[in-house]
PDB file of N, CA and C in Angstrom:
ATOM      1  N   UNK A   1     101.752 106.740  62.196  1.00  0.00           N
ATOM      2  CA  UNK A   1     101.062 105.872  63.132  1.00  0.00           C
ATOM      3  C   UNK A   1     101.410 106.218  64.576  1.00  0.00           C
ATOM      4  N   UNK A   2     102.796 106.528  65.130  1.00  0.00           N
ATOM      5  CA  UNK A   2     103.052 106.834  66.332  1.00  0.00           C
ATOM      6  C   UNK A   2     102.399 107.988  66.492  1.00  0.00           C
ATOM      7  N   UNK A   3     102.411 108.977  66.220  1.00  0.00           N
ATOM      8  CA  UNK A   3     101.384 110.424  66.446  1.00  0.00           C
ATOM      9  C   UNK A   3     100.176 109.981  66.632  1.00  0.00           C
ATOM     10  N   UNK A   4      99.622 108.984  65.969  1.00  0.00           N
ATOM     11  CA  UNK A   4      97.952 109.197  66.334  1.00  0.00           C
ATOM     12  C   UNK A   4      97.924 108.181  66.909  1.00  0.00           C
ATOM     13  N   UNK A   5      98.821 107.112  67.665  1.00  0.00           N
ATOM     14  CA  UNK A   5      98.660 106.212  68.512  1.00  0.00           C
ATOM     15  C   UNK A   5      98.638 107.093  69.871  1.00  0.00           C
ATOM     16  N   UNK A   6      99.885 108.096  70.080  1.00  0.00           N
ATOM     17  CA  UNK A   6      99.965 109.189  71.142  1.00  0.00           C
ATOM     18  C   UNK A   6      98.721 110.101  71.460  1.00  0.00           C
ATOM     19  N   UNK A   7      97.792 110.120  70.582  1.00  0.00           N
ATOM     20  CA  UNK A   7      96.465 110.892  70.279  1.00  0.00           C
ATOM     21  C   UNK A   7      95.556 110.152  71.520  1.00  0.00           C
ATOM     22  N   UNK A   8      95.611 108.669  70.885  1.00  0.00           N
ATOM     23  CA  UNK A   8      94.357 107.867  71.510  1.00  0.00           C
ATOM     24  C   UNK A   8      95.028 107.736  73.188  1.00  0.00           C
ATOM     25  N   UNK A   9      96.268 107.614  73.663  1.00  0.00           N
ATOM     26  CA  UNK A   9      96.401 107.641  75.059  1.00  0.00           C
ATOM     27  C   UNK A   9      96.385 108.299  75.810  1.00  0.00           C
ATOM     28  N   UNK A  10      95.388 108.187  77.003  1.00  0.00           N
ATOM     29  CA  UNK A  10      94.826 108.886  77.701  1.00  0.00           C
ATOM     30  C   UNK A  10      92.982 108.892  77.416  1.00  0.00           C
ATOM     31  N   UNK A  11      92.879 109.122  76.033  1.00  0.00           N
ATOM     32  CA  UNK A  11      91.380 109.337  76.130  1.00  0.00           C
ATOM     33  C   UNK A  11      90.374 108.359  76.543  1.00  0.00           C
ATOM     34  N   UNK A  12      89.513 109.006  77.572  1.00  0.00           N
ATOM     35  CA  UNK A  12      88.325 108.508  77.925  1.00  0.00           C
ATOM     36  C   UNK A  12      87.764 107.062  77.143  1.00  0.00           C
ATOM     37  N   UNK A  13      87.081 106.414  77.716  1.00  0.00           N
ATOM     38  CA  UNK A  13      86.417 105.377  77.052  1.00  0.00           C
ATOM     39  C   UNK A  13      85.265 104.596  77.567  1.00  0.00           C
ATOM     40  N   UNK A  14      84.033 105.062  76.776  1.00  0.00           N
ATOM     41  CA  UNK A  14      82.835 104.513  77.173  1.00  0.00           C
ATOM     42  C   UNK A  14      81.756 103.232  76.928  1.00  0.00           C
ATOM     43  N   UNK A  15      81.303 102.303  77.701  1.00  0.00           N
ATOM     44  CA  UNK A  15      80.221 101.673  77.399  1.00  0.00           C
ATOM     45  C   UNK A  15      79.315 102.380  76.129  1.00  0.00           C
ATOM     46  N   UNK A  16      78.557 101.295  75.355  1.00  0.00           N
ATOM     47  CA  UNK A  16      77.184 102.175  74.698  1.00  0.00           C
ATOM     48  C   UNK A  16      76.332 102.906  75.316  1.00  0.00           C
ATOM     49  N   UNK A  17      76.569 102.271  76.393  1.00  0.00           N
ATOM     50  CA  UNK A  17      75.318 102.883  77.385  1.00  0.00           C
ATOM     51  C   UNK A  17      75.638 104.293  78.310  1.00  0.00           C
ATOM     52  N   UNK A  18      77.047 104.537  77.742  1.00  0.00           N
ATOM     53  CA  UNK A  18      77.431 105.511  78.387  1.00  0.00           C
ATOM     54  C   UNK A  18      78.265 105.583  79.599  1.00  0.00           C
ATOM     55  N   UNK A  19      78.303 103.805  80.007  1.00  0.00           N
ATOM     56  CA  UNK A  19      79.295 104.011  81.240  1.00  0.00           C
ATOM     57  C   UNK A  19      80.479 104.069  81.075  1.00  0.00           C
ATOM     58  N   UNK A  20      81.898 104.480  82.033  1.00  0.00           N
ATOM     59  CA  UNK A  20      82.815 105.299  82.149  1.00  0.00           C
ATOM     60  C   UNK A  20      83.764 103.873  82.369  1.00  0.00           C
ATOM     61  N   UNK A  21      84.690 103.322  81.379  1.00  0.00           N
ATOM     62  CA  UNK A  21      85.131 102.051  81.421  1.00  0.00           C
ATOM     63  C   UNK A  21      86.405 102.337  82.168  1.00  0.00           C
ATOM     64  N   UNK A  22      87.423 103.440  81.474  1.00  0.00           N
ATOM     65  CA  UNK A  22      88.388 104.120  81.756  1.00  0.00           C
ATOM     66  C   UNK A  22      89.256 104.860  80.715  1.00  0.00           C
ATOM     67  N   UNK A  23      90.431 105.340  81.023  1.00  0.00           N
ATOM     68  CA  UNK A  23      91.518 105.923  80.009  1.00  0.00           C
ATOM     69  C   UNK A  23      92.345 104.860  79.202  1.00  0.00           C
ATOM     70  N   UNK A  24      92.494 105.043  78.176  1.00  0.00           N
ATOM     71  CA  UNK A  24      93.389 104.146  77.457  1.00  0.00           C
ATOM     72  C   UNK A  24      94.857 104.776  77.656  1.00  0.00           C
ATOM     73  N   UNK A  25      95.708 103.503  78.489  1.00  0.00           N
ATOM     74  CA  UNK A  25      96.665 103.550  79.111  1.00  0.00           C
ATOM     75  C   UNK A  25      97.674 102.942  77.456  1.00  0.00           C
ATOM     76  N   UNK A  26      97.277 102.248  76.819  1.00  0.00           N
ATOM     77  CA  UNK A  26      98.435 101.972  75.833  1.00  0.00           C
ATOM     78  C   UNK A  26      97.953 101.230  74.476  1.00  0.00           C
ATOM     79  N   UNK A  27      98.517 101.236  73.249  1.00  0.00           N
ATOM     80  CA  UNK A  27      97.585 100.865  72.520  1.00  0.00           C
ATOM     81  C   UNK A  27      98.231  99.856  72.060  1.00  0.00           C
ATOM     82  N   UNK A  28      98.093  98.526  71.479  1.00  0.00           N
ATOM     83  CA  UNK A  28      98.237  96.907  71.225  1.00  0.00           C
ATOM     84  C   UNK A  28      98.436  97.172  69.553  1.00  0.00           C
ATOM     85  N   UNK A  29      99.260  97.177  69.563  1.00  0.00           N
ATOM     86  CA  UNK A  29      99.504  97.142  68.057  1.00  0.00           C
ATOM     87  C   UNK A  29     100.345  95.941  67.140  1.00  0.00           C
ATOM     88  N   UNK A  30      99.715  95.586  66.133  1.00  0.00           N
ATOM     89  CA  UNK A  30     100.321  94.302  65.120  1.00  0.00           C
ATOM     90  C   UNK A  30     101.129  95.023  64.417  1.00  0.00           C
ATOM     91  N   UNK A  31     102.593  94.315  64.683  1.00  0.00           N
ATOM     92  CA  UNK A  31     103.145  95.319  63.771  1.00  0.00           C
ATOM     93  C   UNK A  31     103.642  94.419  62.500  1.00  0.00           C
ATOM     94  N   UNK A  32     103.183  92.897  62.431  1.00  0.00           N
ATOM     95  CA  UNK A  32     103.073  92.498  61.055  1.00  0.00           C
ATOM     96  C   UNK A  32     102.611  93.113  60.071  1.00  0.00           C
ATOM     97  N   UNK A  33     101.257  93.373  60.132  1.00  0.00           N
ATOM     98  CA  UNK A  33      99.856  93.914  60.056  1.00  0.00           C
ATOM     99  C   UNK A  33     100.371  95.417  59.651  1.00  0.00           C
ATOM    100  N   UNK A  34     100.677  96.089  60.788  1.00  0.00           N
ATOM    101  CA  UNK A  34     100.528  97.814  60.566  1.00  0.00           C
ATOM    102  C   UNK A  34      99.872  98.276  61.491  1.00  0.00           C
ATOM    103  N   UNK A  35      98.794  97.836  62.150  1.00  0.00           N
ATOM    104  CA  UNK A  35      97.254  98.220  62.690  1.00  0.00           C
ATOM    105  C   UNK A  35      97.316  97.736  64.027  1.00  0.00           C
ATOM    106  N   UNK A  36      96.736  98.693  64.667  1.00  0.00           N
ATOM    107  CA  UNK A  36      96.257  98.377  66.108  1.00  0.00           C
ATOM    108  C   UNK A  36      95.212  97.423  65.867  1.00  0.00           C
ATOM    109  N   UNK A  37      95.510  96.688  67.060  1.00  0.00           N
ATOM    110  CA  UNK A  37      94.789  95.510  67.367  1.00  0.00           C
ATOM    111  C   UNK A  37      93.243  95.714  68.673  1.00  0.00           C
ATOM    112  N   UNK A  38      94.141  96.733  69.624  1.00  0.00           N
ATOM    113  CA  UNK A  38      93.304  96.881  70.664  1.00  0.00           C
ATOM    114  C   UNK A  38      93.951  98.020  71.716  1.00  0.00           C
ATOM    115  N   UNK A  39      92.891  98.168  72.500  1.00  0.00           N
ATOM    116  CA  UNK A  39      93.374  99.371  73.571  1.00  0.00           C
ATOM    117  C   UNK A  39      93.724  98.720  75.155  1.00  0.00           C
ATOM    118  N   UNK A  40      94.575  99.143  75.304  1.00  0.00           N
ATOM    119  CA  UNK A  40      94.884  98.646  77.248  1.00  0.00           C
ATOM    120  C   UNK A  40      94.446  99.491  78.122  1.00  0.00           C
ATOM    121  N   UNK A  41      93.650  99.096  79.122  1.00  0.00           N
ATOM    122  CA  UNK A  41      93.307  99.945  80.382  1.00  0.00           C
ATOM    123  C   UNK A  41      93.779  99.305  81.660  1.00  0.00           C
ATOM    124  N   UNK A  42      94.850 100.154  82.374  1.00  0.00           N
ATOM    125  CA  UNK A  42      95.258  99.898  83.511  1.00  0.00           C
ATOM    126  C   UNK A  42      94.316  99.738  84.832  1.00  0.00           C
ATOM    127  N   UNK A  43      93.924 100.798  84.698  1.00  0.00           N
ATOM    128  CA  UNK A  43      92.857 101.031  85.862  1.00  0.00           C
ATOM    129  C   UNK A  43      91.674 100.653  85.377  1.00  0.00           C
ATOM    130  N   UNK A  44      91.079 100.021  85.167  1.00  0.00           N
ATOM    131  CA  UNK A  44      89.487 100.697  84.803  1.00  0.00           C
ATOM    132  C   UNK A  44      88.511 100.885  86.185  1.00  0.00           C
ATOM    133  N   UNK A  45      87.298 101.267  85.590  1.00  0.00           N
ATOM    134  CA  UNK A  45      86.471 101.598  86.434  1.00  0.00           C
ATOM    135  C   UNK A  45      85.890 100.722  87.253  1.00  0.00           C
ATOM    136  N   UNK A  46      85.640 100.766  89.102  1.00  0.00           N
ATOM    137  CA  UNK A  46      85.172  99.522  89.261  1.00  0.00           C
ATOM    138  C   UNK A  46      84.046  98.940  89.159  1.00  0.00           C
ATOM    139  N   UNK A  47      83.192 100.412  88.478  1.00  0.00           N
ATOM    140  CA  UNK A  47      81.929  99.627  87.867  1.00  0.00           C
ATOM    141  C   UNK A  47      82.103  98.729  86.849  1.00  0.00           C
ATOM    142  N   UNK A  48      83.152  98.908  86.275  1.00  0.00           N
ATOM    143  CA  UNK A  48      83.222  98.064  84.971  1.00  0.00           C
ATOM    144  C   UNK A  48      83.822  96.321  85.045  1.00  0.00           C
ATOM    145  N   UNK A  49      85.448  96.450  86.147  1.00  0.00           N
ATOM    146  CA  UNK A  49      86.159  95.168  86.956  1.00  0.00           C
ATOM    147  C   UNK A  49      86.809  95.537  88.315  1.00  0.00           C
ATOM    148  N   UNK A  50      86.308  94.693  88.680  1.00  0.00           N
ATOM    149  CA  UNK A  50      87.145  94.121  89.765  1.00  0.00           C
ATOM    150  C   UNK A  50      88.325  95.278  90.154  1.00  0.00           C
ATOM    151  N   UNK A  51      88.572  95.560  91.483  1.00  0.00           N
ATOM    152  CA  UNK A  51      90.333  96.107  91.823  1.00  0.00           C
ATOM    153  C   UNK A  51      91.365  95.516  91.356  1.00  0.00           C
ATOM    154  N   UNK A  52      92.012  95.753  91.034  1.00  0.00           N
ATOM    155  CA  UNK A  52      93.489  95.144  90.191  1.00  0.00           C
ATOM    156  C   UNK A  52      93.025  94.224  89.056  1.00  0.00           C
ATOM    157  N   UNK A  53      91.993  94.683  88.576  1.00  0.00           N
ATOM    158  CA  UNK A  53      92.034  93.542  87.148  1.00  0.00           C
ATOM    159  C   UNK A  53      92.363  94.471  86.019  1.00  0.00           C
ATOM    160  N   UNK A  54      93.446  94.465  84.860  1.00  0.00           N
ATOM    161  CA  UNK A  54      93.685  95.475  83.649  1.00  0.00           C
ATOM    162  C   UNK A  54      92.847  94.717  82.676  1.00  0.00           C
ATOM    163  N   UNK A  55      92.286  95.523  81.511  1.00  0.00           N
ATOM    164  CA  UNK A  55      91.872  95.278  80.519  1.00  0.00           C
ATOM    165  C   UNK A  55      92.618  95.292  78.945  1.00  0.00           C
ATOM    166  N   UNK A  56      92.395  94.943  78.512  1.00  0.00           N
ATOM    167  CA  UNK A  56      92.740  94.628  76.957  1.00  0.00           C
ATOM    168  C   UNK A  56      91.220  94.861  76.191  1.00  0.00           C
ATOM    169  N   UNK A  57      90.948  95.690  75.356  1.00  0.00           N
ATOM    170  CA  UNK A  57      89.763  96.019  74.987  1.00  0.00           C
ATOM    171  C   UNK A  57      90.299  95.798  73.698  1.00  0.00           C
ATOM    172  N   UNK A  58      89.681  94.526  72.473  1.00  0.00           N
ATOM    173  CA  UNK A  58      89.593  94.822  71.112  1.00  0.00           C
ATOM    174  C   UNK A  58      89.132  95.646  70.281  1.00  0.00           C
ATOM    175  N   UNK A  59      90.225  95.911  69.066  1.00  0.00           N
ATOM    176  CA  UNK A  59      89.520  97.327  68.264  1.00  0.00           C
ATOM    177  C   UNK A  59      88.099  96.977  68.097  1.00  0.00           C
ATOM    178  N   UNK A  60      87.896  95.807  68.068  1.00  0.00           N
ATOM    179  CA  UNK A  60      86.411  95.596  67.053  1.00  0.00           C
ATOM    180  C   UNK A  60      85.763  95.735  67.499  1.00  0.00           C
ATOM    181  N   UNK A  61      85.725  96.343  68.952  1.00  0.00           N
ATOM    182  CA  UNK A  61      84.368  96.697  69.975  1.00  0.00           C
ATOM    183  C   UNK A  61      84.456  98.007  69.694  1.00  0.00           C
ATOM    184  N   UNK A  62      85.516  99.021  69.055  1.00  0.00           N
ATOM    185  CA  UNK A  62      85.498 100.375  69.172  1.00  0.00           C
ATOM    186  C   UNK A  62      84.238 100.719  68.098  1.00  0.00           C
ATOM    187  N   UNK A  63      83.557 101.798  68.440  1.00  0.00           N
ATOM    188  CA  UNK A  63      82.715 102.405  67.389  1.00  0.00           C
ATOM    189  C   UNK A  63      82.880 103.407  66.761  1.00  0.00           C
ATOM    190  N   UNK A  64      83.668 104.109  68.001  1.00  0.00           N
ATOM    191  CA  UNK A  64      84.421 105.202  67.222  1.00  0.00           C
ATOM    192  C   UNK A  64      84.989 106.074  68.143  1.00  0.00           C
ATOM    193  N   UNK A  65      86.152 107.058  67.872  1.00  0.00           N
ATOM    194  CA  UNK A  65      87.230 107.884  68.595  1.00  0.00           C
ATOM    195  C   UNK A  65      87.060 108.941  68.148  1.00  0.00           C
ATOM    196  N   UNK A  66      86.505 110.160  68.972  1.00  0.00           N
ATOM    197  CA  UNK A  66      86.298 111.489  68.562  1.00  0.00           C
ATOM    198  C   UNK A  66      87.314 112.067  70.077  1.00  0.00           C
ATOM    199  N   UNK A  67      86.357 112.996  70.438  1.00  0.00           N
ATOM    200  CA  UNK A  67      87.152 113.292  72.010  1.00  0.00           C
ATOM    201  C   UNK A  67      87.349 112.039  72.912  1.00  0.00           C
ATOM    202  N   UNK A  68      86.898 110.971  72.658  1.00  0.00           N
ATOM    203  CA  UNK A  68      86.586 110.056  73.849  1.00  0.00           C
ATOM    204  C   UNK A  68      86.654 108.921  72.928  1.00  0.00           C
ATOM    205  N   UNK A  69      86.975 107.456  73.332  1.00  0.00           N
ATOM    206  CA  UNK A  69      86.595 106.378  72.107  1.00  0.00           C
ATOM    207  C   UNK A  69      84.911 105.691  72.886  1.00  0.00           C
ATOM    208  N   UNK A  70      84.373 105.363  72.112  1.00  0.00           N
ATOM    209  CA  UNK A  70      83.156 104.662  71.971  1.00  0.00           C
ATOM    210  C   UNK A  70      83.027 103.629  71.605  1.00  0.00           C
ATOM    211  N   UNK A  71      82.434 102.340  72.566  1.00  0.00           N
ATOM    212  CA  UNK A  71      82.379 101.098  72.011  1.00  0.00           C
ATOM    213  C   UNK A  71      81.087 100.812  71.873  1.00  0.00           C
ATOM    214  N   UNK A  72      80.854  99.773  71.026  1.00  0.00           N
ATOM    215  CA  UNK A  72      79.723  99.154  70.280  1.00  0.00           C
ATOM    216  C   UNK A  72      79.117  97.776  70.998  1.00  0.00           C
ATOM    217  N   UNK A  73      80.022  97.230  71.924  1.00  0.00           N
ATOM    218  CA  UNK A  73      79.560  96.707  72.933  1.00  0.00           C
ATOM    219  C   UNK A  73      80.894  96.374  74.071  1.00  0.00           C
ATOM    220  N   UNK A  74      80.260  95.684  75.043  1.00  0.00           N
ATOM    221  CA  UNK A  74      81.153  95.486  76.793  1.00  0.00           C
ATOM    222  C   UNK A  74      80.447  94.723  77.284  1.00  0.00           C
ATOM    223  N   UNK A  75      81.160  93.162  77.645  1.00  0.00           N
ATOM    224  CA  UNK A  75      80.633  91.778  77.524  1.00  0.00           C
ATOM    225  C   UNK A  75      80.196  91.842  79.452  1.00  0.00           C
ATOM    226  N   UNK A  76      80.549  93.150  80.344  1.00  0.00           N
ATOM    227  CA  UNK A  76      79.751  93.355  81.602  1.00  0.00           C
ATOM    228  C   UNK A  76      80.765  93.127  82.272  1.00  0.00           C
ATOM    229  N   UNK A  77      80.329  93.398  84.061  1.00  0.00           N
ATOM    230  CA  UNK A  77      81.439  93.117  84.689  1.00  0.00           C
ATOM    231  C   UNK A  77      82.676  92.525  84.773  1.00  0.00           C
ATOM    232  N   UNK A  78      84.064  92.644  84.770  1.00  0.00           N
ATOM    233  CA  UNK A  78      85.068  91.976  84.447  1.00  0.00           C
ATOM    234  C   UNK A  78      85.747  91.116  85.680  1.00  0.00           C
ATOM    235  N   UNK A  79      85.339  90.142  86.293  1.00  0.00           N
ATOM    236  CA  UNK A  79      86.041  89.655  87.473  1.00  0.00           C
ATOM    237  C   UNK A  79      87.658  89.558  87.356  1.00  0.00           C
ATOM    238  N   UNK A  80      88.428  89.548  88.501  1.00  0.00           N
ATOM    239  CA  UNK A  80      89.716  88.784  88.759  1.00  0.00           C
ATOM    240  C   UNK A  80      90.074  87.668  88.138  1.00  0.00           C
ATOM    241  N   UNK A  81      89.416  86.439  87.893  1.00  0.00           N
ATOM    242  CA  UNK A  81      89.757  85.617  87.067  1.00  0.00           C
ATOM    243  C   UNK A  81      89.147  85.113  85.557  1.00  0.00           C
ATOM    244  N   UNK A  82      89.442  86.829  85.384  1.00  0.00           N
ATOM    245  CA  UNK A  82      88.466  86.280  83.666  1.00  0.00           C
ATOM    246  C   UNK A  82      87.100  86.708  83.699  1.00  0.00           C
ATOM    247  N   UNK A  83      86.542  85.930  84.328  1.00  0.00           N
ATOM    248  CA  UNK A  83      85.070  85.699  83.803  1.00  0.00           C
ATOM    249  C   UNK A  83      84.271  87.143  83.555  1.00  0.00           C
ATOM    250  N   UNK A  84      83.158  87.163  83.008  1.00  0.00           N
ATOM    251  CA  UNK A  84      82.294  88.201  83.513  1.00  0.00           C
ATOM    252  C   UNK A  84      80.965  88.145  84.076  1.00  0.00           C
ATOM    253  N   UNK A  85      80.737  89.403  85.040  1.00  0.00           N
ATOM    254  CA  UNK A  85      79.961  89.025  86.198  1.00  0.00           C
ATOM    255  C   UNK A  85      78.982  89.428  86.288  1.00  0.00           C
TER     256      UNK A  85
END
C-alpha cells in the first residue's frame, strides 16, 4: 500500500471536463479499513478555489488513475469558507 500510495503523489488531477484541479499533495487513508479514503490538494487551481483554500477530494469522485487521476464529478468553484461558487 505505501508504494502505490507514493505512486499517486504528485499526479495531476482533472475535472470531467478536463479542467486542471491540481497535484495530489497526500493521500487520506483509513487505516481501520486498509483503504484510502481520499486525495489532498494543497494548492489547487484557482480556477477550481479560492487562494489559500486546500482540498480534500473523496475517492468516490475518482474515476480513475492512469498517468493523471480522473474524476467523475467536481461540485464547482471552492470558496474560502466552504461553500461552492
Amino acid at each position: 500500500m505505501l508504494e502505490e500510495t507514493d505512486n499517486i503523489i504528485g499526479m495531476e488531477i482533472y475535472t470531467p471536463d478536463g479542467v486542471f484541479v491540481g497535484c495530489v499533495t497526500d493521500v487520506v487513508l483509513n487505516v481501520t479499513d486498509g483503504r484510502a479514503d481520499g486525495l489532498f490538494v494543497a494548492e489547487p487551481s484557482p480556477v477550481v478555489a479560492e487562494p489559500g483554500v486546500t482540498l480534500g477530494i473523496p475517492f468516490e469522485w475518482v474515476s480513475g488513475i492512469g498517468d493523471v487521476v480522473i474524476l467523475d464529478r467536481f461540485p464547482g468553484r471552492v470558496l474560502r469558507d466552504g461553500s461552492v461558487g
